[in-house]
Protein backbone atom coordinates (compact mmCIF):
# COMPACT_ATOMS: atom_id res chain seq x y z
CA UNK A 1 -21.53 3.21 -4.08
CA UNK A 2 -19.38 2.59 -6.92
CA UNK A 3 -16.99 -0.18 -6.31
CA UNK A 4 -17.90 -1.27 -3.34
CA UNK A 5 -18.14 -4.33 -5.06
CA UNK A 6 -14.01 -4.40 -4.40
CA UNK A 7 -14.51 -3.56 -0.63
CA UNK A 8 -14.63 -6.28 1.61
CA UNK A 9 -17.54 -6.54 2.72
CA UNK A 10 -16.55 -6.32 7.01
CA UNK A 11 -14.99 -2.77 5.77
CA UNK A 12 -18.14 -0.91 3.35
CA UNK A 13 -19.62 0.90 6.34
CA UNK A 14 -16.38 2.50 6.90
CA UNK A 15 -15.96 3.96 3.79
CA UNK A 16 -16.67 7.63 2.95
CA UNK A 17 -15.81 7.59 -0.72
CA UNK A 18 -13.56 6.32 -3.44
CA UNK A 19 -11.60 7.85 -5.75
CA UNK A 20 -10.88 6.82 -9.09
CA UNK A 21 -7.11 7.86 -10.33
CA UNK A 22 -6.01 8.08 -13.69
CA UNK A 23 -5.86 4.39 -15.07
CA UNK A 24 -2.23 4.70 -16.63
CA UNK A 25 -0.77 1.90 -15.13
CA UNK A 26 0.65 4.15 -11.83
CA UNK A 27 -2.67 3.83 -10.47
CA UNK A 28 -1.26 1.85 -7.12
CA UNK A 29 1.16 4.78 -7.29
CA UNK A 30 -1.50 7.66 -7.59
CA UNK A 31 -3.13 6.61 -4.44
CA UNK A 32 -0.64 6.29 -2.47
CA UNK A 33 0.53 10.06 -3.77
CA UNK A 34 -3.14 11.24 -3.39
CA UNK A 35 -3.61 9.99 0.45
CA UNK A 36 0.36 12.50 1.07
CA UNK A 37 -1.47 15.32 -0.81
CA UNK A 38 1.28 15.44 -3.95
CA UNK A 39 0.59 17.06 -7.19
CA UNK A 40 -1.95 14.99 -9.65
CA UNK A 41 0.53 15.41 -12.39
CA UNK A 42 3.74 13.97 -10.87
CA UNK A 43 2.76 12.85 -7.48
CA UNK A 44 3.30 8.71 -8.68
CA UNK A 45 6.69 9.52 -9.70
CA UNK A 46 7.92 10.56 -6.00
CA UNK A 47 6.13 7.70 -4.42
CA UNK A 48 8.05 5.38 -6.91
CA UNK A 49 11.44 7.47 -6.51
CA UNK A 50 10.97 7.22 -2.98
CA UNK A 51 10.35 3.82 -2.80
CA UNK A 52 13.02 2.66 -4.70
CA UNK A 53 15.62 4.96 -2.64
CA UNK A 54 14.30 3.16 0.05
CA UNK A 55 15.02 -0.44 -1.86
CA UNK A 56 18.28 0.96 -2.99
CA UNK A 57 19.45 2.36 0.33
CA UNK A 58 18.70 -0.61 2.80
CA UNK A 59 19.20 -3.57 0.01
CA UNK A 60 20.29 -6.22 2.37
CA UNK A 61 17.21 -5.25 4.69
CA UNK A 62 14.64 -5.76 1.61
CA UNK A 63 16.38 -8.65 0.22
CA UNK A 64 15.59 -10.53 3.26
CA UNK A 65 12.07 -9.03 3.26
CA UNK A 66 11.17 -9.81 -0.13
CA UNK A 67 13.22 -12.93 -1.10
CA UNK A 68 13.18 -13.75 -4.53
CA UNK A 69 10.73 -10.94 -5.46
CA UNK A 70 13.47 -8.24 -4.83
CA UNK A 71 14.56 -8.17 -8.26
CA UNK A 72 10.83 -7.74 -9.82
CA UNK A 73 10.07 -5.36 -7.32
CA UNK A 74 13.27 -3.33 -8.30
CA UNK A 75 12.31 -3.73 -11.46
CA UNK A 76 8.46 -2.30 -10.84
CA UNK A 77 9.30 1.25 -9.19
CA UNK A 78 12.17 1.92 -10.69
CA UNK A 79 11.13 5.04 -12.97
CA UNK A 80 13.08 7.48 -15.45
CA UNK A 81 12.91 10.81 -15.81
CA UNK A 82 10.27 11.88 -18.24
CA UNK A 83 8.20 8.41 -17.50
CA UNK A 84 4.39 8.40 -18.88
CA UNK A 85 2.63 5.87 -17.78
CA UNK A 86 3.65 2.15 -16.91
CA UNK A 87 4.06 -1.06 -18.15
CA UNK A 88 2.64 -4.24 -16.74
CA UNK A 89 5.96 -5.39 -15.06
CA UNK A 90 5.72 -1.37 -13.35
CA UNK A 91 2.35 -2.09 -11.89
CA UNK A 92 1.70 -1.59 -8.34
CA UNK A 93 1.33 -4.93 -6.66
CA UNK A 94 0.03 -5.71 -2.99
CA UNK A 95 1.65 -7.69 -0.77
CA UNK A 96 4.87 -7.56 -2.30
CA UNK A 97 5.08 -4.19 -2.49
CA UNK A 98 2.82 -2.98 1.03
CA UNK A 99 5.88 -2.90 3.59
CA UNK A 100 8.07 -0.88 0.86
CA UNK A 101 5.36 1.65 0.20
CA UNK A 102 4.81 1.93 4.24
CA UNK A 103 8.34 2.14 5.28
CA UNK A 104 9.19 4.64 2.32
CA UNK A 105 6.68 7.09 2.85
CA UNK A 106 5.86 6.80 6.68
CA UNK A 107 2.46 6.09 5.91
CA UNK A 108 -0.14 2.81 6.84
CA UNK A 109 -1.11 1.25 3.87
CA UNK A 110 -4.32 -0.50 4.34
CA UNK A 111 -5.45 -2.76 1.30
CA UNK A 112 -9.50 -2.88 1.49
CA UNK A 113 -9.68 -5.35 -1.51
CA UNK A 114 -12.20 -7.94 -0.77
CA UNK A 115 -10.51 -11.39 -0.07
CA UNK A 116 -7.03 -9.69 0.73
CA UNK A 117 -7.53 -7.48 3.31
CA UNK A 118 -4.24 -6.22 5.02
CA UNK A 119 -2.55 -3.71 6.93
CA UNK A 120 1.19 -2.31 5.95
CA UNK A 121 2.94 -0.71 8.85
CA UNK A 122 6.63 1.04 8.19
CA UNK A 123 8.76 -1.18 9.39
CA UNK A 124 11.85 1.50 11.00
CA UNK A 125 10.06 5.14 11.93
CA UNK A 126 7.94 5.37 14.94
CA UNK A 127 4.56 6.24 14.58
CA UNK A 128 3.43 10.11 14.74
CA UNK A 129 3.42 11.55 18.37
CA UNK A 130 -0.29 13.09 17.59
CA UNK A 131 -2.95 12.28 15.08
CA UNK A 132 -3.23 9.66 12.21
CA UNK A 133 -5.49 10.69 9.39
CA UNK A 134 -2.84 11.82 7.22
CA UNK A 135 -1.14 8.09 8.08
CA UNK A 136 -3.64 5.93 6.73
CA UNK A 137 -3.69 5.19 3.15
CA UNK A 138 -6.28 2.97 1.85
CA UNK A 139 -7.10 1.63 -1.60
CA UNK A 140 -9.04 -1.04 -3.34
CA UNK A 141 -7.81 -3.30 -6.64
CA UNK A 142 -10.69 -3.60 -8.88
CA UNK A 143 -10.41 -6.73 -10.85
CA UNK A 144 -6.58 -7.17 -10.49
CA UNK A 145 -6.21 -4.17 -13.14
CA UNK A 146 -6.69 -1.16 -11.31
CA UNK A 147 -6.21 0.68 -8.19
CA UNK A 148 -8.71 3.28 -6.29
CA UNK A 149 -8.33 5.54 -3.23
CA UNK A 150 -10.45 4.65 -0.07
CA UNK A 151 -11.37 7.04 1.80
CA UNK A 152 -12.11 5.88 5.34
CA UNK A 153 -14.24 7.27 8.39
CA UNK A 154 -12.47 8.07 11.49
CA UNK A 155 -11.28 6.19 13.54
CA UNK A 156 -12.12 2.70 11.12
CA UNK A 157 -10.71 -0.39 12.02
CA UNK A 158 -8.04 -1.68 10.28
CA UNK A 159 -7.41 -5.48 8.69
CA UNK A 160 -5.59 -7.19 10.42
CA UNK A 161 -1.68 -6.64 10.37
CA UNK A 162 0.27 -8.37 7.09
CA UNK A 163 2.08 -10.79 8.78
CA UNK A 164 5.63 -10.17 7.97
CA UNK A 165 5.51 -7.05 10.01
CA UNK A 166 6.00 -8.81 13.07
CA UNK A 167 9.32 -10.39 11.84
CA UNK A 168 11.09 -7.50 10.33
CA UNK A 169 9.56 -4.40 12.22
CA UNK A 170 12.47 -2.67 14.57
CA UNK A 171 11.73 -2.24 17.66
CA UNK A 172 11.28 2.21 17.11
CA UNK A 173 8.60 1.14 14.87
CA UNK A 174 6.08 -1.43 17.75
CA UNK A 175 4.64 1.88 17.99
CA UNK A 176 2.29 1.54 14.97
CA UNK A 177 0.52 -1.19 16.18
CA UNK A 178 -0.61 0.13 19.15
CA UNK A 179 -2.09 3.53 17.44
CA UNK A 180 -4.69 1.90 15.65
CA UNK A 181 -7.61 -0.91 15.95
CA UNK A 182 -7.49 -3.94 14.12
CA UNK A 183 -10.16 -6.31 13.18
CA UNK A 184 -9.50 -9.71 11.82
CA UNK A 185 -11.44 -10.06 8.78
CA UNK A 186 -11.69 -13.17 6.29
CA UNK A 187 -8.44 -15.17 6.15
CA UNK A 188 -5.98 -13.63 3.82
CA UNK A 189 -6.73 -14.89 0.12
CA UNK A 190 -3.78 -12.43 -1.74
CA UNK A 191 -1.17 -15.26 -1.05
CA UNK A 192 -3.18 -17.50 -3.42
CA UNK A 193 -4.03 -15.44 -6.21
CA UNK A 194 -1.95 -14.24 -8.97
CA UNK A 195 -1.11 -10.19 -8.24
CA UNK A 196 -1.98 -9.57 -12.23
CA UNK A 197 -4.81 -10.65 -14.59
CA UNK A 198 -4.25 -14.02 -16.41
């Protein structure tokens, strides 16, 4: 399979397919539009509009989430009309940005990259009454420089929770955990890498 290099390697067997979005530097942001069904063309530029309403709208909430990183993550989906493509600092990074995604678009965001592992879960809606396919979002960072679309068998088990979750998730949203199974995989390596290339 290609990239399954990037897959952790507790996760392959789960995986039906990956899907390689347009390397423009909205990649993060393509598969997160992909897994909602958006449009190819313009589907990134909701998910970052969307997300950044979301930072804009509950500030004090997500300054206390993301401490210092606020400002870069501001920064990052912040996009203007007519917008092709994105620079470095507008690159879709995991875990700063996996709560944000989650909570703006209602979605789990489940990061498959081997040594980083994680689960996102929104941190205010409660879950779905029925069904979770279209829930579940997973992707894959190849090489720090691009993202790619998982697409998971039913029914998978998840990473294990990001650990922030627990602190900041309202109490509407305890739901989410209890929808889906989680497997504790290798400890959590993200927190001791650099999110970009050096």
């Amino acid at each position: 399979m290609a990239y399954g290099h990037c897959v952790d390697p507790d996760l392959l067997l789960h995986v039906e397919g990956i899907i390689d979005v347009l390397a423009d530097g909205n990649c993060g942001y393509r598969c997160v539009a992909h897994g909602l069904g958006l449009p190819d063309d313009d589907g990134w530029r909701i998910v970052r509009r969307r997300m950044y309403d979301e930072l804009i709208g509950h500030e004090n909430h997500w300054r206390e989430v993301l401490g210092s990183g606020y400002e870069s993550v501001k920064i990052a989906v912040h996009c203007v009309e007519n917008q092709v493509g994105a620079t470095f600092q507008e690159w879709f990074t995991l875990p700063d940005m996996g709560l944000l995604v989650a909570t703006a678009v209602n979605v789990v965001l489940v990061n498959l990259s081997r040594g980083s592992a994680s689960t996102f879960l929104p941190l205010r809606s409660a879950p779905p009454s029925t069904g979770h396919s279209r829930s579940v979002i997973a992707m894959i960072n190849d090489r720090n420089i691009h993202w790619l679309r998982v697409l998971l068998s039913t029914n998978a088990p998840l990473p294990s929770v990001y650990p922030s979750w627990v602190r900041y998730a309202q109490d509407s949203a305890k739901g989410w955990r209890d929808r889906f199974v989680f497997r504790d995989i290798a400890p959590l390596q993200l927190y001791l890498m650099p999110p970009y290339p050096l």
